[in-house]
Protein backbone atom coordinates (compact mmCIF):
# COMPACT_ATOMS: atom_id res chain seq x y z
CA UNK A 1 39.98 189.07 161.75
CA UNK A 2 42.89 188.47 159.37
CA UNK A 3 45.12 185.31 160.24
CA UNK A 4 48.90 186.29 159.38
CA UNK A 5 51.16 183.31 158.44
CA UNK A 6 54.61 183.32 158.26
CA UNK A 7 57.52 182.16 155.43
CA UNK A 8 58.82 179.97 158.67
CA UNK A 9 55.57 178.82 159.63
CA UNK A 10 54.64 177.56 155.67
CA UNK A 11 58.03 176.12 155.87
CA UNK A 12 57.21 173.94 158.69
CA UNK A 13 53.42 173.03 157.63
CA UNK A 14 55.28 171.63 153.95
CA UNK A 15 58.00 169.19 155.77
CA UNK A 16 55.42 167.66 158.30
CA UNK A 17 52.53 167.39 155.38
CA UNK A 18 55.60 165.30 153.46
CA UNK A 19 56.63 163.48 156.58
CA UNK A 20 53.07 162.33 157.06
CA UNK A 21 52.67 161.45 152.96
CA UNK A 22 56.16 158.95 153.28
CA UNK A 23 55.08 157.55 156.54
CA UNK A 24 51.32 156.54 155.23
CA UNK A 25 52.94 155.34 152.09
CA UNK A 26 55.32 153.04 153.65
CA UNK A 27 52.77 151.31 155.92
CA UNK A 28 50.45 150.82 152.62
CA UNK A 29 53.15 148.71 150.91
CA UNK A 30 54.30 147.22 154.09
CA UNK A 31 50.67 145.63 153.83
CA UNK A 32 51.24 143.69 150.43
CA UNK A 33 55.00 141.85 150.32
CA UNK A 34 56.41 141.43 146.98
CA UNK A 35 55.77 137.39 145.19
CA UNK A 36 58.10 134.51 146.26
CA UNK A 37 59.89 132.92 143.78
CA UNK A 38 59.39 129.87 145.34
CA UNK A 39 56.49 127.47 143.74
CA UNK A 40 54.29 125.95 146.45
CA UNK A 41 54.26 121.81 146.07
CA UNK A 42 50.35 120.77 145.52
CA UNK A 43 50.90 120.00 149.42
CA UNK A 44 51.47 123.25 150.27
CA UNK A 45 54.35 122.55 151.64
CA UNK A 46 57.49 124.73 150.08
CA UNK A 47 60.14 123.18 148.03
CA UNK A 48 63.37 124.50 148.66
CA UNK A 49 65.24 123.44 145.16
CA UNK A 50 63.15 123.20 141.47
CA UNK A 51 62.63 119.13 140.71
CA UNK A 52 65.02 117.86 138.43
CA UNK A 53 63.49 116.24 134.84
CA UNK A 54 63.83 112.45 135.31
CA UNK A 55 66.74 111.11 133.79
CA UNK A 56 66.52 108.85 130.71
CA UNK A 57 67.32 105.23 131.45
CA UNK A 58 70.72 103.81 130.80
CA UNK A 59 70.90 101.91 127.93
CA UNK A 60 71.29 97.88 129.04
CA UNK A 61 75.17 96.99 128.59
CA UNK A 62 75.06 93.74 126.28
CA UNK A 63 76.10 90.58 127.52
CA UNK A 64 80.04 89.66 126.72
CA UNK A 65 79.66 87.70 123.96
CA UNK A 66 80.99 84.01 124.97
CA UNK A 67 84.35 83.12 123.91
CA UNK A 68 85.36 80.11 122.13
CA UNK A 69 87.30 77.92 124.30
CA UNK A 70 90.71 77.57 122.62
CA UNK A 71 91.45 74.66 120.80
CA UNK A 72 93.45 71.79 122.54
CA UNK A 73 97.11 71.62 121.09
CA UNK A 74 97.08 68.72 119.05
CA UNK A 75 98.89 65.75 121.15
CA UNK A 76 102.66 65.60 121.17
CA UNK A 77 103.44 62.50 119.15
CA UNK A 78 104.36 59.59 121.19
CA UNK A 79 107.18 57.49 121.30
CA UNK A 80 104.76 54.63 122.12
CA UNK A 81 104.30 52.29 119.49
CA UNK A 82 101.19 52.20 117.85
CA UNK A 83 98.55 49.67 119.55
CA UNK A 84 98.34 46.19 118.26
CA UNK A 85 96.08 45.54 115.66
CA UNK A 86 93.06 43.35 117.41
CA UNK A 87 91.77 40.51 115.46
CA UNK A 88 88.58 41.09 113.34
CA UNK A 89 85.61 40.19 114.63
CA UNK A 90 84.81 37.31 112.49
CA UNK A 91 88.22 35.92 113.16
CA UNK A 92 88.37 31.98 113.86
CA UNK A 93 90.27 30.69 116.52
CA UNK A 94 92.44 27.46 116.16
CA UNK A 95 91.63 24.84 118.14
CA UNK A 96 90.43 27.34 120.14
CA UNK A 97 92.97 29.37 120.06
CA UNK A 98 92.43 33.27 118.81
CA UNK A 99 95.30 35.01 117.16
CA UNK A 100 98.10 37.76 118.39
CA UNK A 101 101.24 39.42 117.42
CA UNK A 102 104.02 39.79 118.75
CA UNK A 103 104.17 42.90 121.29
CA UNK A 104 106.71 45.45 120.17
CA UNK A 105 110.07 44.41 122.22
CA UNK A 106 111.41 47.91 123.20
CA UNK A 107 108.09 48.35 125.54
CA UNK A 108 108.95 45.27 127.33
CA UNK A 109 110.05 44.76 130.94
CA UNK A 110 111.75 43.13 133.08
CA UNK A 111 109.34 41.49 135.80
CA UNK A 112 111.66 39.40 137.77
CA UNK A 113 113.05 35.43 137.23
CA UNK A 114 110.77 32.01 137.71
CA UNK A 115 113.90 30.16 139.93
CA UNK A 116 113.28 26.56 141.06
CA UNK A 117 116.59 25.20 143.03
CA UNK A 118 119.34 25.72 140.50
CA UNK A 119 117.23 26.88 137.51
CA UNK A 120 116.68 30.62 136.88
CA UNK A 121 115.09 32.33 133.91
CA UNK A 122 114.45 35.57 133.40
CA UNK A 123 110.62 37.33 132.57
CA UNK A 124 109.04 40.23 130.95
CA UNK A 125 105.56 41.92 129.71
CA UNK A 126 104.46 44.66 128.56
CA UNK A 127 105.22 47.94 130.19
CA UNK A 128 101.75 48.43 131.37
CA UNK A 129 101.12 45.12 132.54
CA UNK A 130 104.59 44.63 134.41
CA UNK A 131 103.47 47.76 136.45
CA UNK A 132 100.46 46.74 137.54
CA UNK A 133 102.02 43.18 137.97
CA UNK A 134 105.08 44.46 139.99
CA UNK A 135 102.26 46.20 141.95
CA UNK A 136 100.39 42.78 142.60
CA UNK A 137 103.23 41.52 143.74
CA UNK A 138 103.89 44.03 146.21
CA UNK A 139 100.14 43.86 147.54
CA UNK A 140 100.42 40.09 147.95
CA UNK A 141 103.40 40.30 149.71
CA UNK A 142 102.07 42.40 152.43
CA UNK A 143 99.49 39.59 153.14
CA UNK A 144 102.33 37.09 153.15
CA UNK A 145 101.20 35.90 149.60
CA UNK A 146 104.35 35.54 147.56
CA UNK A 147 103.62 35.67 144.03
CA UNK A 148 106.57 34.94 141.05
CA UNK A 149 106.42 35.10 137.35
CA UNK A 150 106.66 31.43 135.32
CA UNK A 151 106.15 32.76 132.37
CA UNK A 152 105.31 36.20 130.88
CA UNK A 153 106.37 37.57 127.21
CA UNK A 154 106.83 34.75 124.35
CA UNK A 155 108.09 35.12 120.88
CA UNK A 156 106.05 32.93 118.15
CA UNK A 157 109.50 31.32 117.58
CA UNK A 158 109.56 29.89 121.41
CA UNK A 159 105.97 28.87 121.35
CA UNK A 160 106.57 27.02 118.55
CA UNK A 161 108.73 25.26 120.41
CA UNK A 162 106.84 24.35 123.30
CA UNK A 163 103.98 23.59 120.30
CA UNK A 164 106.25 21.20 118.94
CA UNK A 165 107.02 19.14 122.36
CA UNK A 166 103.57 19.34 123.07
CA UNK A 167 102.70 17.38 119.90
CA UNK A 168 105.44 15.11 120.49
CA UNK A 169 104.45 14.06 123.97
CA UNK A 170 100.42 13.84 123.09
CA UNK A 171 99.63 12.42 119.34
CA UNK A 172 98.83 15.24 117.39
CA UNK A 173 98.26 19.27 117.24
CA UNK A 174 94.34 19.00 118.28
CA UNK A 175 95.84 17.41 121.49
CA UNK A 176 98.33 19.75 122.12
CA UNK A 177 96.59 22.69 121.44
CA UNK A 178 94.55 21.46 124.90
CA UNK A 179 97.53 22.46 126.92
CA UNK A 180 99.45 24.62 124.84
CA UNK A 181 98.56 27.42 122.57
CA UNK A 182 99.60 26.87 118.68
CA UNK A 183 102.32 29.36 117.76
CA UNK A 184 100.82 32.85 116.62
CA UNK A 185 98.08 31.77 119.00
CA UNK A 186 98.95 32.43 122.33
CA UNK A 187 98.20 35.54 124.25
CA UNK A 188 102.15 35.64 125.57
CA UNK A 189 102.96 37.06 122.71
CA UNK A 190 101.21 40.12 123.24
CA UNK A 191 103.16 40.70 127.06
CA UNK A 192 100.12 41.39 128.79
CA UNK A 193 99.50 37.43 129.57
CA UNK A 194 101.42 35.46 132.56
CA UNK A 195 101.37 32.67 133.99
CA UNK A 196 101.61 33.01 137.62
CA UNK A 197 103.14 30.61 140.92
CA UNK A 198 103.00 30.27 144.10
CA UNK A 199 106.43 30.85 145.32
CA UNK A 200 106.14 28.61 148.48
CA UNK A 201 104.53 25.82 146.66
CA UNK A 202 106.99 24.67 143.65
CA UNK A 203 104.98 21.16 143.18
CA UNK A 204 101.68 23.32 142.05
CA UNK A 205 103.30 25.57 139.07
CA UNK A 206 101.03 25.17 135.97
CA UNK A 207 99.15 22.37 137.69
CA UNK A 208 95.65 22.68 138.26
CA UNK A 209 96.28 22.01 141.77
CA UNK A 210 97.32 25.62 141.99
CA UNK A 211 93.44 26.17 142.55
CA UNK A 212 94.37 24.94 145.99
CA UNK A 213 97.13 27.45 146.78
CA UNK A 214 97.10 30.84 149.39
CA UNK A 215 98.49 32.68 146.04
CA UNK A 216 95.26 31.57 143.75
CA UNK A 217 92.73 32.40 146.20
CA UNK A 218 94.66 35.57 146.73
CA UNK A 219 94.52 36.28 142.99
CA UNK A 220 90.86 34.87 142.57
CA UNK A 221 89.86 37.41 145.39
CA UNK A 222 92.14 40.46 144.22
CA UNK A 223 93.64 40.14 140.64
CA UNK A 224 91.02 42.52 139.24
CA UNK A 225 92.06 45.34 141.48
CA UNK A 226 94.87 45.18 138.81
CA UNK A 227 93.65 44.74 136.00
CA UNK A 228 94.30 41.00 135.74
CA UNK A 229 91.53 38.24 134.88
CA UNK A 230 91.93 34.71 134.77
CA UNK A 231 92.15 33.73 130.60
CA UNK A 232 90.69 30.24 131.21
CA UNK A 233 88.85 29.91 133.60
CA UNK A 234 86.47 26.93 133.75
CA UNK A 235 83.96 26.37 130.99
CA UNK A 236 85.41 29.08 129.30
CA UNK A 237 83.93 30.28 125.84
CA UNK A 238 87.22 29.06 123.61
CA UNK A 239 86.78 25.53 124.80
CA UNK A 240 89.89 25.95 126.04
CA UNK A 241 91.59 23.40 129.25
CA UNK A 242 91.24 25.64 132.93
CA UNK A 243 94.22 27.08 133.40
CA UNK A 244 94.48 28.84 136.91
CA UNK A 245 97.65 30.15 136.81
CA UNK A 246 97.25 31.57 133.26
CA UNK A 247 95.92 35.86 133.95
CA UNK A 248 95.80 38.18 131.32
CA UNK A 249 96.02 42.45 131.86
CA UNK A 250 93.47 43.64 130.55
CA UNK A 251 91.96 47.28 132.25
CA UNK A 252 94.42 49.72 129.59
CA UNK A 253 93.23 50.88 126.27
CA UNK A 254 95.76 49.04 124.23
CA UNK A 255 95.57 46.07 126.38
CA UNK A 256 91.37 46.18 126.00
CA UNK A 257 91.97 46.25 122.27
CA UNK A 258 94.74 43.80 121.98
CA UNK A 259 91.81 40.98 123.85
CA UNK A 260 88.31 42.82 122.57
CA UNK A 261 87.36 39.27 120.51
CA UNK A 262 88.36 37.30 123.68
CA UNK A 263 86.57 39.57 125.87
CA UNK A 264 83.27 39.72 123.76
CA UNK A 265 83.21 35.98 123.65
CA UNK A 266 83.09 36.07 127.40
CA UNK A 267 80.26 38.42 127.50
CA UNK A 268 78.39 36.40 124.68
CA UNK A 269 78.31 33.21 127.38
């Protein structure tokens, strides 16, 4: 028997044989996705972003080179007059005595006035040492020590005055020169020397009962803390006579210079 087919029926065989070709074709890919783009990390774990080369080092900044410190300005010349020139080392004394100039009169100062009943006379050092004198002083006071000037700055012209009694009264200049300095000899002319008193005791000045007086143990105990020392003291390298109330300033540069023989005697005994 002959099977008749029709154009509508061929029609309809063609679309569903297509429909069945896409539909088997689709599931076949569906089966095999496409490649990621993304690497897999030797953990298996996924990055999300590519690694980034290492960056090179940067380069070590250098060390600011040091600067030199700037210069100090050279000093302001002083008004100060030079220091006194100290006596050479190999300098001999007379009698005992070592030489000094005269200090230069525009730094001296006014220190106050030895007064004894009616007499009066005015005193002066050197600028440094009447500060730190004027300072004793004040110290002293405070412990009911009162201390007052005899005799501070002396020209060579006035010592050789006092040189020239001193002869006069004992014989001859090596006699003297035990109790009184030759002129150009004495450490008053330099104004850092003075001889001191004890203001309530008038019957001890320049006697060496002044050892005995509040105002020498005072000084003997205290002095230093101002730069004074006792000049001759007993058994003192120049051979000179103890003088107690005889102190000398000695702590300030100039004034260190002014006494450096005197002082490296002491150290030598």
């Amino acid at each position: 028997m002959k099977i008749r087919v029709s154009s509508a029926q061929l029609r309809s065989i063609g679309i569903a044989i297509v429909t069945a070709t896409i539909i088997i074709g689709f599931g076949w890919a569906m089966q095999f996705p496409q490649e990621s783009s993304v690497t897999p990390t030797p953990t298996g774990t996924v990055s999300s972003a590519p690694t980034l080369p290492t960056p090179k080092p940067l380069p070590t900044v250098s060390a600011v080179p040091s600067v030199a410190p700037i210069a100090s300005p050279s000093p302001i010349p002083s008004a100060t007059p030079k220091a006194i020139t100290k006596p050479s080392p190999d300098v001999k004394t007379l009698y005992g005595h070592l030489p000094y100039q005269e200090d230069d009169p525009s730094r001296l100062v006014s220190i106050g006035k030895y007064v004894r009943g009616t007499y009066e006379r005015a005193e002066s050092l050197d600028i440094e040492a009447a500060q730190a004198f004027q300072q004793m002083v004040t110290a002293a006071q405070a412990q009911g020590i009162s201390l007052m000037p005899i005799s501070g700055f002396r020209t060579i012209a006035n010592q050789k005055e006092l040189f020239d009694r001193q002869i006069q009264r004992r014989g001859s200049a090596e006699a003297a020169a035990q109790l009184s300095a030759p002129p150009g000899h004495s450490e008053h002319h330099t104004g850092y020397a003075i001889d001191i008193a004890d203001q309530q005791q008038p019957d001890t000045d320049l006697k060496y009962s002044f050892e005995q007086t509040k105002a020498y143990q005072w000084l003997n105990a205290n002095a230093y803390q101002f730069g004074f020392e006792q000049s001759f003291p007993k058994n003192n390298w120049q051979g000179v006579s103890n003088e107690p109330w005889h102190w000398r300033y000695v702590v300030s540069s100039r004034a260190s210079q002014v006494f450096a023989v005197a002082k490296r005697g002491d150290l030598a005994n």
